[in-house]
N, C-alpha and C. Protein backbone atom coordinates (compact mmCIF):
# COMPACT_ATOMS: atom_id res chain seq x y z
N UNK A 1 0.83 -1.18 0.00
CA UNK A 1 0.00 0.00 0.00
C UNK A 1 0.89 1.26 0.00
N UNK A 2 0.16 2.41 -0.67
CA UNK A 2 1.31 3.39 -1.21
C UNK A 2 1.16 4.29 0.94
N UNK A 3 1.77 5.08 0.67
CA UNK A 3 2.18 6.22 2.12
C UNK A 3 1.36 6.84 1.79
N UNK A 4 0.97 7.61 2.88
CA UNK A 4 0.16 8.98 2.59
C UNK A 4 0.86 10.25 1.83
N UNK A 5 2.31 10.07 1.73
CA UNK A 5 2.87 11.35 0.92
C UNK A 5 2.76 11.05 -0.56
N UNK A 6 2.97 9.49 -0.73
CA UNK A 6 2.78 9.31 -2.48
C UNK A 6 1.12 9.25 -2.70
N UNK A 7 0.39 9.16 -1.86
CA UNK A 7 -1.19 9.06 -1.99
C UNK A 7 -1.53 10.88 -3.02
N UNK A 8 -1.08 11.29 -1.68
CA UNK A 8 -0.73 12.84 -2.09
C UNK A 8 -0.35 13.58 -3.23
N UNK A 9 1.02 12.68 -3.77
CA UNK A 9 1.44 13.16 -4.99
C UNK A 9 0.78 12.55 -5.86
N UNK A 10 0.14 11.43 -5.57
CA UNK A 10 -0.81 10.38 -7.22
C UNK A 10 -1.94 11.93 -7.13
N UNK A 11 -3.00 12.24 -6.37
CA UNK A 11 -4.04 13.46 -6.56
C UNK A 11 -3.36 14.76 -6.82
N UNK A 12 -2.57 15.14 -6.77
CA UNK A 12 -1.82 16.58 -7.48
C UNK A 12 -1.15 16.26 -8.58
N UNK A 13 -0.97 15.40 -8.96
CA UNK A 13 -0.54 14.58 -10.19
C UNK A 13 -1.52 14.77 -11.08
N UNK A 14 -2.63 13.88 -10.65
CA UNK A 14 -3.64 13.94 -11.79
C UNK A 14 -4.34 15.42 -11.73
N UNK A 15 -4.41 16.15 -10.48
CA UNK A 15 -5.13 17.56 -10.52
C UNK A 15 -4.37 18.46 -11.23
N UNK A 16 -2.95 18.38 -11.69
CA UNK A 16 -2.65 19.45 -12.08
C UNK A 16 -2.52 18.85 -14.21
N UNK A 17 -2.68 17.66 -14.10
CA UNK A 17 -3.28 17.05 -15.26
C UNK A 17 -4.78 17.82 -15.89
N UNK A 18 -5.43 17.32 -14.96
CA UNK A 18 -6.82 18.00 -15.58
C UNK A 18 -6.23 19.43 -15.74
N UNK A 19 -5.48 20.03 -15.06
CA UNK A 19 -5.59 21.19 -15.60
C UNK A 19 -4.50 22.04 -16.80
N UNK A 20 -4.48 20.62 -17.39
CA UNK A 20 -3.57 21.24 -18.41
C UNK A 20 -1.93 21.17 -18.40
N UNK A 21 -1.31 20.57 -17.03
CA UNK A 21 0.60 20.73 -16.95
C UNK A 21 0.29 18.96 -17.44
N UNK A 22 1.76 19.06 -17.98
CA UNK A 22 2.58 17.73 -18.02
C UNK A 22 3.46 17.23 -17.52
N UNK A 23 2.92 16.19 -16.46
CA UNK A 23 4.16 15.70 -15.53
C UNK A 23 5.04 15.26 -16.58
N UNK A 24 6.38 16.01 -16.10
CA UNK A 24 7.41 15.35 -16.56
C UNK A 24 8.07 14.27 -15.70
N UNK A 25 7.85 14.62 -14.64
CA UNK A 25 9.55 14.15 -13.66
C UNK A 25 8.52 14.16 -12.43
N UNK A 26 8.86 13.09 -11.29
CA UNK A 26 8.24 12.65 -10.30
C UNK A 26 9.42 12.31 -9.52
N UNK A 27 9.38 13.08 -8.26
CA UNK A 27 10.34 12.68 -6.74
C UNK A 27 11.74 12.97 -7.32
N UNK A 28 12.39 13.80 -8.20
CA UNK A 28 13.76 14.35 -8.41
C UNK A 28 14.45 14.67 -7.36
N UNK A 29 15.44 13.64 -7.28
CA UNK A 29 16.27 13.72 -5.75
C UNK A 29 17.51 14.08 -6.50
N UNK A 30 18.42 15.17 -5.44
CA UNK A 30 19.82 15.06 -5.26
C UNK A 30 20.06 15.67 -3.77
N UNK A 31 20.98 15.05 -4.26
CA UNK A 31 21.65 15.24 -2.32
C UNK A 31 21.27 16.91 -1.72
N UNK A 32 20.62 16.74 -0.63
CA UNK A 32 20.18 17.77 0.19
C UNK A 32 18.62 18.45 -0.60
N UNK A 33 18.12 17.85 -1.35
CA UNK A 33 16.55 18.19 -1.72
C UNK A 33 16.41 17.33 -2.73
N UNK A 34 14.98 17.65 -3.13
CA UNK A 34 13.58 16.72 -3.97
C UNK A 34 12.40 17.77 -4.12
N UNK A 35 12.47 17.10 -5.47
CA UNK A 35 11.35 18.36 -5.72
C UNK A 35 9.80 16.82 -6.22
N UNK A 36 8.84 17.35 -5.73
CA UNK A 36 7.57 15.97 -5.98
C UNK A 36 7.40 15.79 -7.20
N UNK A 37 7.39 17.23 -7.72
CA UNK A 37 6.44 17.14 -9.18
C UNK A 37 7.15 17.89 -10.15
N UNK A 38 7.73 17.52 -11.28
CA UNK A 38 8.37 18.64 -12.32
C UNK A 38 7.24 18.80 -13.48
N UNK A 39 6.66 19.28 -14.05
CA UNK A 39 5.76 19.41 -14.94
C UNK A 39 6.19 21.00 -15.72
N UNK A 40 5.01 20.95 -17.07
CA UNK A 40 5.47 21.68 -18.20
C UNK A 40 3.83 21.96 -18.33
N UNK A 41 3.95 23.73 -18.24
CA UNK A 41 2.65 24.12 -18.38
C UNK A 41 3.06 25.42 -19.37
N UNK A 42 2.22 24.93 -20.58
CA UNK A 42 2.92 25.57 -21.52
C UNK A 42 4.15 25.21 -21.96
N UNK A 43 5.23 26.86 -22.26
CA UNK A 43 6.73 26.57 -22.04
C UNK A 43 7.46 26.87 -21.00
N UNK A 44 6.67 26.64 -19.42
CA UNK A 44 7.25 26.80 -18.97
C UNK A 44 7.23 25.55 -17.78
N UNK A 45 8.30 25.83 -17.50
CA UNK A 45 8.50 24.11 -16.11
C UNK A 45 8.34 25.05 -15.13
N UNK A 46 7.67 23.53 -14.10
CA UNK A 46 7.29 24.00 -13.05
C UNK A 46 7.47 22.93 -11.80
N UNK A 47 8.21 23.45 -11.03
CA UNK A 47 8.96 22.82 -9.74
C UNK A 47 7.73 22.61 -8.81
N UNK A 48 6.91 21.88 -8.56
CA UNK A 48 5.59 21.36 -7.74
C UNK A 48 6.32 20.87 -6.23
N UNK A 49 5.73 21.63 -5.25
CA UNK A 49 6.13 20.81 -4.03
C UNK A 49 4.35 20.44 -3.07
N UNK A 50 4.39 19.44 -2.62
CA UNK A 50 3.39 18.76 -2.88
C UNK A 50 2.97 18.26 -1.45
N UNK A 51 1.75 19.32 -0.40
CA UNK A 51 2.45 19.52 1.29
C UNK A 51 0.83 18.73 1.73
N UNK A 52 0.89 17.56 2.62
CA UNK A 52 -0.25 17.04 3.18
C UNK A 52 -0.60 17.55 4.59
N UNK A 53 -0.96 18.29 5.14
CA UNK A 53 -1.43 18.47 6.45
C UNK A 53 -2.61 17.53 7.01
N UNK A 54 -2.84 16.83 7.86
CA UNK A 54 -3.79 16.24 8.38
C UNK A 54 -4.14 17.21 9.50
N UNK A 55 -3.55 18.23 10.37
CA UNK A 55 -4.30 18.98 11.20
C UNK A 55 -3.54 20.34 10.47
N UNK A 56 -4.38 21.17 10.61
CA UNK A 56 -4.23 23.02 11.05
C UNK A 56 -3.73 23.64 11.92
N UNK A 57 -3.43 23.04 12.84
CA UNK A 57 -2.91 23.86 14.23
C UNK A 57 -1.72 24.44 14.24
N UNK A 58 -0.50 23.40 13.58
CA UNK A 58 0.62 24.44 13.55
C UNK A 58 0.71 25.34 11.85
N UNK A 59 -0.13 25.96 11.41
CA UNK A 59 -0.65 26.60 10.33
C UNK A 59 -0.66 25.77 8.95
N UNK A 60 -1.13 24.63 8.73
CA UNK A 60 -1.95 24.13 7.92
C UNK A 60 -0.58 24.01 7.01
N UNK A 61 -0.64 22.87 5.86
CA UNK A 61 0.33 22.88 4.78
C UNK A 61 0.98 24.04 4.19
N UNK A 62 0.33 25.06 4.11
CA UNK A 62 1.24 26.10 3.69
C UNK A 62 2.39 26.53 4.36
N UNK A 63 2.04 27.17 5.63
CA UNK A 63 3.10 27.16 6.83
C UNK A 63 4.13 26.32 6.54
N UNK A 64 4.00 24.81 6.39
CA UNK A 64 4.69 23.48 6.53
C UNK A 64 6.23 24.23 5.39
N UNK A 65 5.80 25.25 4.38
CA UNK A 65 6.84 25.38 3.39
C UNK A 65 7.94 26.59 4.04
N UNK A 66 8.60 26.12 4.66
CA UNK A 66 10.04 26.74 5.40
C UNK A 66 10.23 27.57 4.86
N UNK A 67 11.36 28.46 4.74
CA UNK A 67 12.52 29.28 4.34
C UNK A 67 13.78 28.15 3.83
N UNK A 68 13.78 27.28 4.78
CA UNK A 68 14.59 25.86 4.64
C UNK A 68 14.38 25.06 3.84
N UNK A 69 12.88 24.89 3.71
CA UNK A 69 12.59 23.74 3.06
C UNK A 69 12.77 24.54 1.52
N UNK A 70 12.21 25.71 1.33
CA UNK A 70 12.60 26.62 -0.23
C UNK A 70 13.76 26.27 -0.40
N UNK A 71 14.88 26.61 0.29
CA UNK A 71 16.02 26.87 -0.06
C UNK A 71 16.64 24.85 -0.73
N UNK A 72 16.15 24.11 -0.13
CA UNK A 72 16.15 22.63 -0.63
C UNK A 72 15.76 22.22 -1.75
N UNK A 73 14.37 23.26 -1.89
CA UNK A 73 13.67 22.92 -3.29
C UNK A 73 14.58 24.02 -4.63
N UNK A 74 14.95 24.88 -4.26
CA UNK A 74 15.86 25.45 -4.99
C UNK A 74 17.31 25.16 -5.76
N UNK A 75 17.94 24.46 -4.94
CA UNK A 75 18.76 23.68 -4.88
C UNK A 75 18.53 22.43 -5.66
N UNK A 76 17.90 21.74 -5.54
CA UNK A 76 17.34 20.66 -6.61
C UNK A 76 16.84 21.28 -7.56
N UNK A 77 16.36 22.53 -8.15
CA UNK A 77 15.68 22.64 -9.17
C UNK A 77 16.77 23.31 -9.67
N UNK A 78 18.22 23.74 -9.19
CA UNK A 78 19.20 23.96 -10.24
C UNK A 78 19.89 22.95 -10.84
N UNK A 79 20.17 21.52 -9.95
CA UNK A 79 20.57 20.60 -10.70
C UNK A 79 20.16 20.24 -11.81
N UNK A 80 18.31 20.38 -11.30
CA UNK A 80 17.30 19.41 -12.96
C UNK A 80 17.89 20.60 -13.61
N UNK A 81 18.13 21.83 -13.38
CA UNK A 81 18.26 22.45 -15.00
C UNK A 81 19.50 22.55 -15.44
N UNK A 82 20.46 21.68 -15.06
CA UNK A 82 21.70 21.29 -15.30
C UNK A 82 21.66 20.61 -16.54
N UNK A 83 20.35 20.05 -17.02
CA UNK A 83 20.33 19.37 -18.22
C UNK A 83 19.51 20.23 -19.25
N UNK A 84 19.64 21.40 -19.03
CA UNK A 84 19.45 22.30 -20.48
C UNK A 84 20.45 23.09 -20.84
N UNK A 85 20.48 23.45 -21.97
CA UNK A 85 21.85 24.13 -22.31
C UNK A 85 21.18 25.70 -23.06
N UNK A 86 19.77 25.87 -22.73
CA UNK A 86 18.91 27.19 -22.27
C UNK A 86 17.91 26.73 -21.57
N UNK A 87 17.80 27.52 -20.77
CA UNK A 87 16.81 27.64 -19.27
C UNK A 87 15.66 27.88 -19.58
N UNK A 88 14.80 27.20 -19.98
CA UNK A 88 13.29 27.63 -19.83
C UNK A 88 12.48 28.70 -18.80
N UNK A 89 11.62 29.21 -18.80
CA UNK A 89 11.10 30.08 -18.12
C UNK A 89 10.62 29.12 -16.61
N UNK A 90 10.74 29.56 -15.58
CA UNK A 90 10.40 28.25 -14.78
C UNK A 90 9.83 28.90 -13.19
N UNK A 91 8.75 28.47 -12.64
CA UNK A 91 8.32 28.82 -11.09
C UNK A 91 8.07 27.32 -10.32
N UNK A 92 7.95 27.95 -9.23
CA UNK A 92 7.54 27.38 -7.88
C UNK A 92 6.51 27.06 -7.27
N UNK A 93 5.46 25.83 -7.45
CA UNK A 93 4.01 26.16 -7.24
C UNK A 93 4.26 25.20 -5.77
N UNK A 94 3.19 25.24 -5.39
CA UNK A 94 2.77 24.44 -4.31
C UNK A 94 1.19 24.06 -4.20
N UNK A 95 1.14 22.42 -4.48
CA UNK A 95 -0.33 22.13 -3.96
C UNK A 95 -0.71 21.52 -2.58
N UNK A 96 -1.51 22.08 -1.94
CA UNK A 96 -1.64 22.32 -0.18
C UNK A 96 -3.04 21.38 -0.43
N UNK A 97 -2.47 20.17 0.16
CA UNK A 97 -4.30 19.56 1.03
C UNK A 97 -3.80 19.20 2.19
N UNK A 98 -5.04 19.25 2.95
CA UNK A 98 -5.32 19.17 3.75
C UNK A 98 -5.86 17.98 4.49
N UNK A 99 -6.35 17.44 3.77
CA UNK A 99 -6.59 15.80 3.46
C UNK A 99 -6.07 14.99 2.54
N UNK A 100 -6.79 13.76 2.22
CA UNK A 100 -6.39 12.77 0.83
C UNK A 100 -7.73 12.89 0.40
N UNK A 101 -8.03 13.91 -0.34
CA UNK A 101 -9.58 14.38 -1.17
C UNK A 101 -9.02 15.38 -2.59
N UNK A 102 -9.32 14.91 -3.18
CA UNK A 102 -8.90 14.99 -4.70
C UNK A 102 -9.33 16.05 -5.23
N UNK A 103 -10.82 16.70 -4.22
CA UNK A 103 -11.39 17.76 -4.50
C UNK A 103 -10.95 19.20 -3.98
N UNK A 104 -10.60 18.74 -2.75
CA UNK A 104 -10.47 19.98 -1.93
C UNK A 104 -8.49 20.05 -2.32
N UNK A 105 -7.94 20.62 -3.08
CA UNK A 105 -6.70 20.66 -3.70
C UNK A 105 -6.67 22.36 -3.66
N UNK A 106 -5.52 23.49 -3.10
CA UNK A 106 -5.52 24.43 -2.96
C UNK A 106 -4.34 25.08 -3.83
N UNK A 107 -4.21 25.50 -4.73
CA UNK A 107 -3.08 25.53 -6.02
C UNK A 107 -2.41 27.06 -6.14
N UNK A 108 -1.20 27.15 -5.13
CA UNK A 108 -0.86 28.38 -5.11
C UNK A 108 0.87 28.59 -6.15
N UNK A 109 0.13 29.01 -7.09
CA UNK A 109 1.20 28.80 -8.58
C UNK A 109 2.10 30.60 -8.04
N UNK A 110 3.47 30.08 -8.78
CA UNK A 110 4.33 30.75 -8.13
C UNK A 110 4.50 31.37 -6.89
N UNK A 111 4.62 30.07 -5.88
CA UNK A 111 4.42 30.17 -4.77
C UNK A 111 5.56 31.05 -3.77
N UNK A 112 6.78 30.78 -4.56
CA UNK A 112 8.31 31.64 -3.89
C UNK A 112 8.72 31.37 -5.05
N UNK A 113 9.78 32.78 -4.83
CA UNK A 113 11.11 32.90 -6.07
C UNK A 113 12.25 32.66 -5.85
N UNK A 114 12.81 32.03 -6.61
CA UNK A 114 14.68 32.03 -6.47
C UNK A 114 15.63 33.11 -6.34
């Protein structure tokens, strides 16, 4: 049976499907970060970090996205673009649930900048 974090990434997967991106790249690891979701909306890529909260109290999945944890996802998203030899136009989204409900998906596109 999958974890609740890949449960997570299968529904922002397909939600940001319906809406038009193309997963490219799923769980891109290098040493000291991972980015969940790489996708192509339009021409531009997009670094998906992908936050499950089951309670609100210490401020809900959004909160959950550090200064730390940016600076991790940043860091991995210069390696992936280690394999272009021009840089596509590229942001930072974040999809925030709150549950494992496919509906309730909160999609805050260019969420931080590099």
């Amino acid at each position: 049976m999958k974890n609740l974090g890949q449960q997570a990434e299968d529904l922002a997967a397909a939600f940001l499907q319906r809406q038009g991106l193309i997963i490219v790249e799923r769980n891109f690891r290098v040493r000291g970060g991972e980015i969940d979701l790489v996708a192509r909306h339009g021409s531009t890529l997009v670094f998906v970090e992908v936050r499950l909260r089951s309670r609100a109290d210490f401020g809900g999945a959004a909160a959950s996205i550090t200064a730390q944890k940016q600076a991790r996802l940043i860091r991995a998203a210069e390696h992936y673009l280690l394999r272009f030899s021009t840089l596509p136009p590229c942001r930072f989204d974040a999809l925030l649930l709150e549950e494992l409900d496919g509906g309730r998906i909160e999609w805050l596109r260019d969420a931080f900048r590099s």
